[in-house]
PDB file of N, CA and C in Angstrom:
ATOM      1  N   UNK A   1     132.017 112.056 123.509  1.00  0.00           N
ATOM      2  CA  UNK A   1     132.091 113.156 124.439  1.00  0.00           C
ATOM      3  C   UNK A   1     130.687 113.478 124.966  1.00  0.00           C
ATOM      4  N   UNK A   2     130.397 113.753 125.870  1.00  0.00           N
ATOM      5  CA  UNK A   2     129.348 114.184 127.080  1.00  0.00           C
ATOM      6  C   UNK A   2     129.854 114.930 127.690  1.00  0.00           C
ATOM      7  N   UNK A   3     128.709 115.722 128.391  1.00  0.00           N
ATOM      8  CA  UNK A   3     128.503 116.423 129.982  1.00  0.00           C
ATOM      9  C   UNK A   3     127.489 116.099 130.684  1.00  0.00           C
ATOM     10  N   UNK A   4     128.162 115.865 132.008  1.00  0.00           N
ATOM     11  CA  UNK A   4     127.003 115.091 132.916  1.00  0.00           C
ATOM     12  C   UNK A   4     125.970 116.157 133.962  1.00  0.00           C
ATOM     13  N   UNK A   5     125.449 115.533 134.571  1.00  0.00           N
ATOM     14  CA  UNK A   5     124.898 116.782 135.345  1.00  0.00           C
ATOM     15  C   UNK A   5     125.676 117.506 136.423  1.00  0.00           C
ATOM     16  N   UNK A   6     127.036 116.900 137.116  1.00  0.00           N
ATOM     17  CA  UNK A   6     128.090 117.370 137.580  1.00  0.00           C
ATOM     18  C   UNK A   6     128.829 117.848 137.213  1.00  0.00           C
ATOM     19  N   UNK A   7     128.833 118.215 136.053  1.00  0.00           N
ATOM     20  CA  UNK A   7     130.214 118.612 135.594  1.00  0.00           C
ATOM     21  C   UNK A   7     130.913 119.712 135.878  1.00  0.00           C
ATOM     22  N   UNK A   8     132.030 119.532 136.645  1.00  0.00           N
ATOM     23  CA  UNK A   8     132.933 120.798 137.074  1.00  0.00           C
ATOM     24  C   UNK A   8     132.496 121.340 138.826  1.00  0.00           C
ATOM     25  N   UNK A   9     131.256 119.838 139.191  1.00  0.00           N
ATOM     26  CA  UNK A   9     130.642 120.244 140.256  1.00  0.00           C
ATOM     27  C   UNK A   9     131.007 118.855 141.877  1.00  0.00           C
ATOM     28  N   UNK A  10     131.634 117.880 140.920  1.00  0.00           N
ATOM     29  CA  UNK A  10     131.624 116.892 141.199  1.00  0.00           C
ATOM     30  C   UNK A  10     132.071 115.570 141.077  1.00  0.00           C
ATOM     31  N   UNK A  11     132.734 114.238 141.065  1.00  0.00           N
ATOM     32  CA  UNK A  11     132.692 113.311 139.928  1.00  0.00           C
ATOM     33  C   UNK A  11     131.847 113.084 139.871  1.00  0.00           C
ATOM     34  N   UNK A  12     131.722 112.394 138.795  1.00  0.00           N
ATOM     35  CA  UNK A  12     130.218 111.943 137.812  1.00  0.00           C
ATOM     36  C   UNK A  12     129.750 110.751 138.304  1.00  0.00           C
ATOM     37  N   UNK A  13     128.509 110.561 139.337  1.00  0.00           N
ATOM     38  CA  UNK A  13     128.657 109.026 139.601  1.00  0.00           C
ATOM     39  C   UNK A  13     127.774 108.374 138.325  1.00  0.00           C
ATOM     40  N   UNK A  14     127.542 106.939 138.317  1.00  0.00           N
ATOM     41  CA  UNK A  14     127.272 106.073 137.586  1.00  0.00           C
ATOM     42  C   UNK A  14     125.737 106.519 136.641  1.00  0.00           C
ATOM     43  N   UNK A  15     125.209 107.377 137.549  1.00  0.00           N
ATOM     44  CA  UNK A  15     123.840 107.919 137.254  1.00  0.00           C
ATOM     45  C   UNK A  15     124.048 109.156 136.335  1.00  0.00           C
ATOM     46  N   UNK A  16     124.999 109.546 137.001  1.00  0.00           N
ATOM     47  CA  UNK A  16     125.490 111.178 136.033  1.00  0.00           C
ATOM     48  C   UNK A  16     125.337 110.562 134.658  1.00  0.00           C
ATOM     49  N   UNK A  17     127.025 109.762 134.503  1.00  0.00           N
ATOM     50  CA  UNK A  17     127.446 109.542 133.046  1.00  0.00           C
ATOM     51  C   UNK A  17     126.143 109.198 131.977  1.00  0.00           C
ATOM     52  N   UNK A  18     125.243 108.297 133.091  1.00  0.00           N
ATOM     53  CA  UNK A  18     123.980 107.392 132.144  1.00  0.00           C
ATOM     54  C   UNK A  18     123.335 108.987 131.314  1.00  0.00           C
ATOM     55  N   UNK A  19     122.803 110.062 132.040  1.00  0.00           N
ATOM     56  CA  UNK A  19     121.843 110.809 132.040  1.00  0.00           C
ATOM     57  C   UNK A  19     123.293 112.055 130.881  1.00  0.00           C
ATOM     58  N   UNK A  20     124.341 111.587 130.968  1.00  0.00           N
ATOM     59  CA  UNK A  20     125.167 112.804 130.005  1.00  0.00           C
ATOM     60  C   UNK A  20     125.245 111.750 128.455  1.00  0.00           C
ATOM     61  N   UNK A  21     124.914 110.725 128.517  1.00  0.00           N
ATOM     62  CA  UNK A  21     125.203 110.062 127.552  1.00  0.00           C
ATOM     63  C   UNK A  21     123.596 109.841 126.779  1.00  0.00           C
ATOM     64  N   UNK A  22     122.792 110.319 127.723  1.00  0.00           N
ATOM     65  CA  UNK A  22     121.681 110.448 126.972  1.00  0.00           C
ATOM     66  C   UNK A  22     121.224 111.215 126.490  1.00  0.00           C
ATOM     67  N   UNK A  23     121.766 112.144 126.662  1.00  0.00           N
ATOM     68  CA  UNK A  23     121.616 113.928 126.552  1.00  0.00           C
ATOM     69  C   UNK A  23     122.501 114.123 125.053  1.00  0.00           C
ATOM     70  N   UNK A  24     123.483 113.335 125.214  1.00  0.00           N
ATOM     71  CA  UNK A  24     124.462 113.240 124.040  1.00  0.00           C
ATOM     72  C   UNK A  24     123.690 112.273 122.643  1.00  0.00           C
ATOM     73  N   UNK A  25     122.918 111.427 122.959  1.00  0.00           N
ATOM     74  CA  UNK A  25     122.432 110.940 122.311  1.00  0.00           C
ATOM     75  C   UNK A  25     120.989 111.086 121.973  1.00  0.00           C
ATOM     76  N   UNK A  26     120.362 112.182 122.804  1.00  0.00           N
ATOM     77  CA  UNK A  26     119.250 113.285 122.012  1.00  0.00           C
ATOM     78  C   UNK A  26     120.260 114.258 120.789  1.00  0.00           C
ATOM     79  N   UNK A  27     120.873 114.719 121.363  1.00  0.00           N
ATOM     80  CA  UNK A  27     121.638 115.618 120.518  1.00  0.00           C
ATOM     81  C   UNK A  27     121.994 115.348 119.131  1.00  0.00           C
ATOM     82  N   UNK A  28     122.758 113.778 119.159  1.00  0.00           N
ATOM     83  CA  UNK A  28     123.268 113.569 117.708  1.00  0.00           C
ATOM     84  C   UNK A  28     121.882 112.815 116.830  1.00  0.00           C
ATOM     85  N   UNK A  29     120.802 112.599 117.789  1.00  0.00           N
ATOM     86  CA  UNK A  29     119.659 112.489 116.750  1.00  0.00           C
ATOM     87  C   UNK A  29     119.111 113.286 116.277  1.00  0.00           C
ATOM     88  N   UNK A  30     119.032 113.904 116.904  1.00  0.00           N
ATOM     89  CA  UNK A  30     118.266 115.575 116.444  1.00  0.00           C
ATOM     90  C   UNK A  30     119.332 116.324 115.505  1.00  0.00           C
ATOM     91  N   UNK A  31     120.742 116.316 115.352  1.00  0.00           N
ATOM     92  CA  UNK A  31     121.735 116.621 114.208  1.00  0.00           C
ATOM     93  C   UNK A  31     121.462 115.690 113.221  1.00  0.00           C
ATOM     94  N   UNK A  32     121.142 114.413 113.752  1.00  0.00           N
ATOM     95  CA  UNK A  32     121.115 113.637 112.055  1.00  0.00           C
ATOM     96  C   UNK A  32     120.177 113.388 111.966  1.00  0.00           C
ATOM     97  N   UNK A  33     118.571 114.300 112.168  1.00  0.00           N
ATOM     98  CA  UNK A  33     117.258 115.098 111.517  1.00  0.00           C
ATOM     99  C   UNK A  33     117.603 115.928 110.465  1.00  0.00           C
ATOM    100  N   UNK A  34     118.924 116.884 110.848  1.00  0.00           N
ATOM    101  CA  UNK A  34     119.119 118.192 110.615  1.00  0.00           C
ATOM    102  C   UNK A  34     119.655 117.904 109.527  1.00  0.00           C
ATOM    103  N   UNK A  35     120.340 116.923 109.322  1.00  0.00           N
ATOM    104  CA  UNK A  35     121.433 116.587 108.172  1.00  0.00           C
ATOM    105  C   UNK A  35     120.391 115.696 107.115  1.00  0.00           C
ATOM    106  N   UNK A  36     119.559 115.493 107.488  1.00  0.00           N
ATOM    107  CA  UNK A  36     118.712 114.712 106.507  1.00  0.00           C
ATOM    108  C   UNK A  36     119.495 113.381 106.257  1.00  0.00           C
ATOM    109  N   UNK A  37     119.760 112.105 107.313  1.00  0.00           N
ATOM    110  CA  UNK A  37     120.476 111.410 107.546  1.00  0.00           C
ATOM    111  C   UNK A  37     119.085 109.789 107.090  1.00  0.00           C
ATOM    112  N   UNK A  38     119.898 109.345 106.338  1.00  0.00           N
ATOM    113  CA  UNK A  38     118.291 108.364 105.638  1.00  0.00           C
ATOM    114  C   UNK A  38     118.119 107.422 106.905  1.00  0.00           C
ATOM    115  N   UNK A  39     116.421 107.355 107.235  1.00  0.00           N
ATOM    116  CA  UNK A  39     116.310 106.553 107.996  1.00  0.00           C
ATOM    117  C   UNK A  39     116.421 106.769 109.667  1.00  0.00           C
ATOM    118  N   UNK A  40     116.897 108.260 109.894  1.00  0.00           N
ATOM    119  CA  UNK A  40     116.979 109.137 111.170  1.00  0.00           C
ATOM    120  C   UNK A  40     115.460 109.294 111.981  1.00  0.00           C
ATOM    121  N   UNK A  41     114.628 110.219 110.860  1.00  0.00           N
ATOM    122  CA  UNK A  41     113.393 110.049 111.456  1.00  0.00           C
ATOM    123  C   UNK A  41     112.210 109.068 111.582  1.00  0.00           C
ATOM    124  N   UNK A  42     112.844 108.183 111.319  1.00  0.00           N
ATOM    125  CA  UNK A  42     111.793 107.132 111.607  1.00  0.00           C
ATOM    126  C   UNK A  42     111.548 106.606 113.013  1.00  0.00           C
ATOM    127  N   UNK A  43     112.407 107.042 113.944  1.00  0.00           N
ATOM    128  CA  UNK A  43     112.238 106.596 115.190  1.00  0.00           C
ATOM    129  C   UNK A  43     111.269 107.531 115.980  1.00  0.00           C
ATOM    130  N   UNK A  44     111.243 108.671 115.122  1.00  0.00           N
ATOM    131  CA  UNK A  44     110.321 109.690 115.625  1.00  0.00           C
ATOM    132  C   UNK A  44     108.917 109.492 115.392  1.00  0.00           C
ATOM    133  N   UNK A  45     108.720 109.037 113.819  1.00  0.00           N
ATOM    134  CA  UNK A  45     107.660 108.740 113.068  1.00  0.00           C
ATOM    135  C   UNK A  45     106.769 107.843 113.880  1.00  0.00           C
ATOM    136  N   UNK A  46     107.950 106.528 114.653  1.00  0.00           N
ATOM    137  CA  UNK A  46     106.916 105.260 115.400  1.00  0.00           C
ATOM    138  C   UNK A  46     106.921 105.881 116.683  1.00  0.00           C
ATOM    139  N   UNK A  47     107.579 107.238 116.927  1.00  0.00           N
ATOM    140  CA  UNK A  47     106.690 107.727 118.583  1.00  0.00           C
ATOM    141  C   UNK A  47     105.723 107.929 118.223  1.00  0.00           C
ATOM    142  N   UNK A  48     105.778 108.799 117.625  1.00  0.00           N
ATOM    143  CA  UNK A  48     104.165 109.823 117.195  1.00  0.00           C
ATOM    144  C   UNK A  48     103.150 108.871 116.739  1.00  0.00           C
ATOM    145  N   UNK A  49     103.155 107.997 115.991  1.00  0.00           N
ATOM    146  CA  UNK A  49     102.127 106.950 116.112  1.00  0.00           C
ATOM    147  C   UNK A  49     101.808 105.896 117.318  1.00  0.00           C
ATOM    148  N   UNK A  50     102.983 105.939 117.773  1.00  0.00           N
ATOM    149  CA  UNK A  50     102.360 105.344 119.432  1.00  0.00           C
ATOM    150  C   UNK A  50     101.666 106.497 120.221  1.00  0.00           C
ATOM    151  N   UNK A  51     102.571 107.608 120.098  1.00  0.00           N
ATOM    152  CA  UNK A  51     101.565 108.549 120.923  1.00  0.00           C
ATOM    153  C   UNK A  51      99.754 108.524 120.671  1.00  0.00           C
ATOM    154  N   UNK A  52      99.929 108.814 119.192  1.00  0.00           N
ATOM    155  CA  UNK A  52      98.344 108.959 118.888  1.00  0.00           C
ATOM    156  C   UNK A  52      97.868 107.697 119.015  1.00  0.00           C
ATOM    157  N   UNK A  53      98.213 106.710 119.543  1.00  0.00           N
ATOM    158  CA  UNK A  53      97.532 105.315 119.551  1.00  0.00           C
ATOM    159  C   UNK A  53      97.341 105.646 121.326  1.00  0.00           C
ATOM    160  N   UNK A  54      98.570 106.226 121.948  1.00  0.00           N
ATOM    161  CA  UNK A  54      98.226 106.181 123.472  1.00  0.00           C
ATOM    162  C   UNK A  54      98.390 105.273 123.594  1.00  0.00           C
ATOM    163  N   UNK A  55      99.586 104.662 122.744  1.00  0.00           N
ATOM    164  CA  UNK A  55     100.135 103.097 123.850  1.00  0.00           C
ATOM    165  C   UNK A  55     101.450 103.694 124.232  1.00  0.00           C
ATOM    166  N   UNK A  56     101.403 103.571 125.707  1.00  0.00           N
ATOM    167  CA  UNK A  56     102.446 103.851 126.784  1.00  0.00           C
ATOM    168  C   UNK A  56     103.636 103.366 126.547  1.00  0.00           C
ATOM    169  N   UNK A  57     103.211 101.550 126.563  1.00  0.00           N
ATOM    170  CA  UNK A  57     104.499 100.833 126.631  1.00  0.00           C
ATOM    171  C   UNK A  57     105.105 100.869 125.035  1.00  0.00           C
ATOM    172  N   UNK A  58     104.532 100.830 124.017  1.00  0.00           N
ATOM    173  CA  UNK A  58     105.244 101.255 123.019  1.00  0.00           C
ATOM    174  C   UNK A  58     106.105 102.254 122.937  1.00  0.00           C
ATOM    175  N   UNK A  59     105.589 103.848 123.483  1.00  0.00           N
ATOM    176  CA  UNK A  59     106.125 104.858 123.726  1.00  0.00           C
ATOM    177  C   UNK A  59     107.688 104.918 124.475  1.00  0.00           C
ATOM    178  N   UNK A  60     107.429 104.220 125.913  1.00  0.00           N
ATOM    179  CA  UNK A  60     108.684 103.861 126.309  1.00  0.00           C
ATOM    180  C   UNK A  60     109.360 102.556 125.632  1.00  0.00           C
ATOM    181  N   UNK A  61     109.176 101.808 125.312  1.00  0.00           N
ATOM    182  CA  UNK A  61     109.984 100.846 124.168  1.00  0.00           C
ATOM    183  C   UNK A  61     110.750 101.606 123.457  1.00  0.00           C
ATOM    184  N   UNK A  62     110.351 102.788 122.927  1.00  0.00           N
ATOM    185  CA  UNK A  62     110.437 103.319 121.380  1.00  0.00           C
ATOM    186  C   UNK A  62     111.752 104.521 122.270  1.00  0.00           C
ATOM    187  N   UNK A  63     111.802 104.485 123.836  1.00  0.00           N
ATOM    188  CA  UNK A  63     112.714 105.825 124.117  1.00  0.00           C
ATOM    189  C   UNK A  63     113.989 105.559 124.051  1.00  0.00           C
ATOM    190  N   UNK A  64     114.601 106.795 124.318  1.00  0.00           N
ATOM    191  CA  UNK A  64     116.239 106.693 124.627  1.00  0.00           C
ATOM    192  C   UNK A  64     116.068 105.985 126.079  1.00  0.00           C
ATOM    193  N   UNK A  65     114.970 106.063 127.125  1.00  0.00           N
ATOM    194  CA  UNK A  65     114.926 105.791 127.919  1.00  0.00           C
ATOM    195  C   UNK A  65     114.009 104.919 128.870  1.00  0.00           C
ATOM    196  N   UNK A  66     113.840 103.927 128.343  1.00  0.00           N
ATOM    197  CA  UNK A  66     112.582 103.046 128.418  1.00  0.00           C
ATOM    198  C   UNK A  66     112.384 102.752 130.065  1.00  0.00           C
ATOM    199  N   UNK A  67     113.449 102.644 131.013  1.00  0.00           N
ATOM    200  CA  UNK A  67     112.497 102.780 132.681  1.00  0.00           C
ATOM    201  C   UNK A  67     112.522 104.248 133.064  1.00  0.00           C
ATOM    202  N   UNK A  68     112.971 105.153 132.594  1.00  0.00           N
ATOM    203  CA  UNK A  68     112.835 106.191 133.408  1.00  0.00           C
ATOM    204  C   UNK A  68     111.449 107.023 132.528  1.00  0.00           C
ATOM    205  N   UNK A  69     110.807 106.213 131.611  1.00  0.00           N
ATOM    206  CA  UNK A  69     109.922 106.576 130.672  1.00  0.00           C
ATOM    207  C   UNK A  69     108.572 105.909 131.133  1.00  0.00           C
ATOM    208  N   UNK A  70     109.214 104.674 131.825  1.00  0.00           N
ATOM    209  CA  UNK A  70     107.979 103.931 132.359  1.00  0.00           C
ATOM    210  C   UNK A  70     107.608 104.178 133.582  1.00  0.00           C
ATOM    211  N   UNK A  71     108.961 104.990 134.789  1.00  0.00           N
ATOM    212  CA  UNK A  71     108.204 105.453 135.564  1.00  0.00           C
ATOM    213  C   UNK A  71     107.916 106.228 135.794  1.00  0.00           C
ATOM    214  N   UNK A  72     108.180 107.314 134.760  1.00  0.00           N
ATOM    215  CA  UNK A  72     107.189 108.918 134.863  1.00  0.00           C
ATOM    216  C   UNK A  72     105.917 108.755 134.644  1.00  0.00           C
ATOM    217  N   UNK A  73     105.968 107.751 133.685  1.00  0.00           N
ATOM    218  CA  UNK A  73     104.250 107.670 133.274  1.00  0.00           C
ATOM    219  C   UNK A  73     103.327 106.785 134.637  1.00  0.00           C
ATOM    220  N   UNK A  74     104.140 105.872 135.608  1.00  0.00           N
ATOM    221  CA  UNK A  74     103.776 105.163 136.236  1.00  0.00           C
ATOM    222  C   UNK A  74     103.455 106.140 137.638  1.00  0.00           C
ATOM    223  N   UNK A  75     104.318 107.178 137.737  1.00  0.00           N
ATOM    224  CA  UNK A  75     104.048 108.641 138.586  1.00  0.00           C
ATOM    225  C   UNK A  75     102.935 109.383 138.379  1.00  0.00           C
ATOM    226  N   UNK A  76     102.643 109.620 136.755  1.00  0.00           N
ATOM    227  CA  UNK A  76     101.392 110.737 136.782  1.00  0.00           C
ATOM    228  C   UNK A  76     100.409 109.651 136.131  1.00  0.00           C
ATOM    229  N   UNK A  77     100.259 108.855 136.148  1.00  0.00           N
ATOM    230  CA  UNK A  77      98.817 108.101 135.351  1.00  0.00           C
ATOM    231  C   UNK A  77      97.780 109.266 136.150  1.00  0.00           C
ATOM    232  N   UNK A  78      96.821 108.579 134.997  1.00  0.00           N
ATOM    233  CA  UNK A  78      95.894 109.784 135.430  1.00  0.00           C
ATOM    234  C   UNK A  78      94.529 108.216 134.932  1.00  0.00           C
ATOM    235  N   UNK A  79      93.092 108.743 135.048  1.00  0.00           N
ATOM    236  CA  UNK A  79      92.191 107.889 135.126  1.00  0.00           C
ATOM    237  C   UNK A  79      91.734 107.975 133.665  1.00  0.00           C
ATOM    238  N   UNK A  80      91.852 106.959 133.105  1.00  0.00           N
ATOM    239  CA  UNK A  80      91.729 106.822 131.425  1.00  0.00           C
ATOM    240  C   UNK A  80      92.836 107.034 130.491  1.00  0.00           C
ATOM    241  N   UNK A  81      92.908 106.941 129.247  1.00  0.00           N
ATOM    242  CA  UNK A  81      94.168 106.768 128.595  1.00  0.00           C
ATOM    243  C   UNK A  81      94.974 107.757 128.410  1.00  0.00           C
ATOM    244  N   UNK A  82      94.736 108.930 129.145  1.00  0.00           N
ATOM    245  CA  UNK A  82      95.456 109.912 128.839  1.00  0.00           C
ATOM    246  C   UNK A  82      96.410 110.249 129.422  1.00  0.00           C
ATOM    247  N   UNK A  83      97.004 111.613 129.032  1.00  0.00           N
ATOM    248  CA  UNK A  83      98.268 111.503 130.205  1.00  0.00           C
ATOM    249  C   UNK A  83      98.272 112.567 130.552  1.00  0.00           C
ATOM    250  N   UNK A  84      98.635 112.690 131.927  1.00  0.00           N
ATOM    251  CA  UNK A  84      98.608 113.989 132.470  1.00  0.00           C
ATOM    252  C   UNK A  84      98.837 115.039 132.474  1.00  0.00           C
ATOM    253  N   UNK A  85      99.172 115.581 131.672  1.00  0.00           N
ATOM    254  CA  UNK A  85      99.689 116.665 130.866  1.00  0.00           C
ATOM    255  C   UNK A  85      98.140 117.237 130.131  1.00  0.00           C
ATOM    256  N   UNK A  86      97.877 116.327 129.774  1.00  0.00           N
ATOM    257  CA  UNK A  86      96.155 117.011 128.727  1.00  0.00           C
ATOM    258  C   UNK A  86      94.977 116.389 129.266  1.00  0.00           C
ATOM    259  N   UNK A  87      95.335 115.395 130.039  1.00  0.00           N
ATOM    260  CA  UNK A  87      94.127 114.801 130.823  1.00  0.00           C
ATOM    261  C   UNK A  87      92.665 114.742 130.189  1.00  0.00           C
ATOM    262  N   UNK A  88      91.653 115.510 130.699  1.00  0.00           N
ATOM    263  CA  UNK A  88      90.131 115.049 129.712  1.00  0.00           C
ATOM    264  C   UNK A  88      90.480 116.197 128.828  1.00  0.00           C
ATOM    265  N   UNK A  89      91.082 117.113 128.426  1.00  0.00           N
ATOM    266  CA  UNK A  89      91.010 117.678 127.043  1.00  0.00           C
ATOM    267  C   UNK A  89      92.580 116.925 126.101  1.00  0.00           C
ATOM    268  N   UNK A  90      92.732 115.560 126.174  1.00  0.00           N
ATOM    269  CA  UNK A  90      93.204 114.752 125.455  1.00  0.00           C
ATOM    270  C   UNK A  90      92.784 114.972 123.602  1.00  0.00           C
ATOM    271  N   UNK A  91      93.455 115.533 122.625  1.00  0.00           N
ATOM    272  CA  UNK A  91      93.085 115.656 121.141  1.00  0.00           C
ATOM    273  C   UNK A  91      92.342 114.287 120.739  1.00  0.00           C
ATOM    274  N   UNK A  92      92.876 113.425 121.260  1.00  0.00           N
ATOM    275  CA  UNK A  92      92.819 111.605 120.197  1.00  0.00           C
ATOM    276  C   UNK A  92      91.613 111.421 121.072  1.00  0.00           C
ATOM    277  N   UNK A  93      91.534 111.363 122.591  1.00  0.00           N
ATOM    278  CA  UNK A  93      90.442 111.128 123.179  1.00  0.00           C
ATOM    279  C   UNK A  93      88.750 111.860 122.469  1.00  0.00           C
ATOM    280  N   UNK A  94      89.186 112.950 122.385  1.00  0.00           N
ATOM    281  CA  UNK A  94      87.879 114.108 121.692  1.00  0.00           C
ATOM    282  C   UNK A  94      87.144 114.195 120.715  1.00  0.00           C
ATOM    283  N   UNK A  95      88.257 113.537 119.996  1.00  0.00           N
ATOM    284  CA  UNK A  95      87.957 112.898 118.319  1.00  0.00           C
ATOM    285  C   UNK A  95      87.399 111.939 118.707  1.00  0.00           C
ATOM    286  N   UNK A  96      87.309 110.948 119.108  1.00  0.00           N
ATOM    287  CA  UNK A  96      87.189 109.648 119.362  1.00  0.00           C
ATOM    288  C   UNK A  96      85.631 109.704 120.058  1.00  0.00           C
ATOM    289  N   UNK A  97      85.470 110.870 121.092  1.00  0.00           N
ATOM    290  CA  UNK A  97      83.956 110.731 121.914  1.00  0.00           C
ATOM    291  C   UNK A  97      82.967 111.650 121.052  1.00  0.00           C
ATOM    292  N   UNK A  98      83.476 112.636 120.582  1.00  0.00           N
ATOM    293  CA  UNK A  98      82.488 113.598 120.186  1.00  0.00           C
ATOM    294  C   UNK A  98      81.997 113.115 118.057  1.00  0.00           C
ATOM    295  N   UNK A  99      83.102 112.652 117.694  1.00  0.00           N
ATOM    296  CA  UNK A  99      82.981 112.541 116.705  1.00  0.00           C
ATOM    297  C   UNK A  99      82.948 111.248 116.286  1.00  0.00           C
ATOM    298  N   UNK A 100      82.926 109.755 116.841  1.00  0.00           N
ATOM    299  CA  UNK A 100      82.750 108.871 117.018  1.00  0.00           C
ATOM    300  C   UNK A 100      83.969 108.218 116.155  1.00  0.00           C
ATOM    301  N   UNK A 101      85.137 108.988 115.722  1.00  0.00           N
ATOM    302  CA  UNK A 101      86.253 108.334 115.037  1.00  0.00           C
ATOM    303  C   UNK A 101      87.301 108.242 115.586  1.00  0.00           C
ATOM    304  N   UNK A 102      88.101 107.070 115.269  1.00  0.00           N
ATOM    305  CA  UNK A 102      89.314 107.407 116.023  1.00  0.00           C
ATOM    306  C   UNK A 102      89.993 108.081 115.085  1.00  0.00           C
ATOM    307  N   UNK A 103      90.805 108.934 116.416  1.00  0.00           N
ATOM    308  CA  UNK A 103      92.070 109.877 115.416  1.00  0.00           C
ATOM    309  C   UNK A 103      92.926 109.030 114.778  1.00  0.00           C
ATOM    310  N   UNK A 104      93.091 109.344 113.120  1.00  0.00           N
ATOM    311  CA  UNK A 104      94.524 108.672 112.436  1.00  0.00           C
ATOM    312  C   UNK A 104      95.800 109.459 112.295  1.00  0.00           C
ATOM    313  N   UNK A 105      95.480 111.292 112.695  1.00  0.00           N
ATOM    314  CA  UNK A 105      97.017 112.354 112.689  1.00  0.00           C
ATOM    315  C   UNK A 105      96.336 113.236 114.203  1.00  0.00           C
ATOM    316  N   UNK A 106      97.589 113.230 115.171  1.00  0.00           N
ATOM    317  CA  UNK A 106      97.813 114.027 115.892  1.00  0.00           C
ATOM    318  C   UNK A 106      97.818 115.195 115.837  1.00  0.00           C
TER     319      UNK A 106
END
């Protein structure tokens, strides 16, 4: 079961269902976090270490949504490894210039 972004507004075209079935499938991951389901959060575990690595394409590899992941990021790149959202006050970047280490926790 899903709801799409039409629902009750429209039929659902092919794009709807994709984007209600993904929505459905944030949902039952984040319930089987909740349930302490063995082996649930580990998909979270290898974002967050791609994040703090700031590898992109891992990041989208690792999504529910790997092109619509590759082209948001391919929309806001920004100049250096960061992402647009934190741009030069990047955490992993800061560690990395001011303190000459790379970050190992986000």
């Amino acid at each position: 079961c899903y709801v799409t972004p039409s629902e009750h507004l429209s039929i659902p075209d092919f794009e709807d269902v994709r984007q209600g079935v993904i929505a459905s499938r944030i949902a039952a991951h984040a319930a089987d976090i909740v349930k302490g389901v063995k082996g649930a959060e580990e998909q979270d575990r290898r974002m967050s270490e791609a994040r703090k690595k700031l590898d992109w394409e891992e990041q989208a590899r690792l999504s529910l949504d790997p092109a619509r992941s590759r082209r948001v990021h391919g929309q806001h790149t920004t100049a250096g490894s960061a992402c647009s959202m934190c741009g030069k006050y990047c955490a992993m970047e800061l560690v990395d210039k001011y303190l000459g280490v790379k970050a190992t926790k986000c």
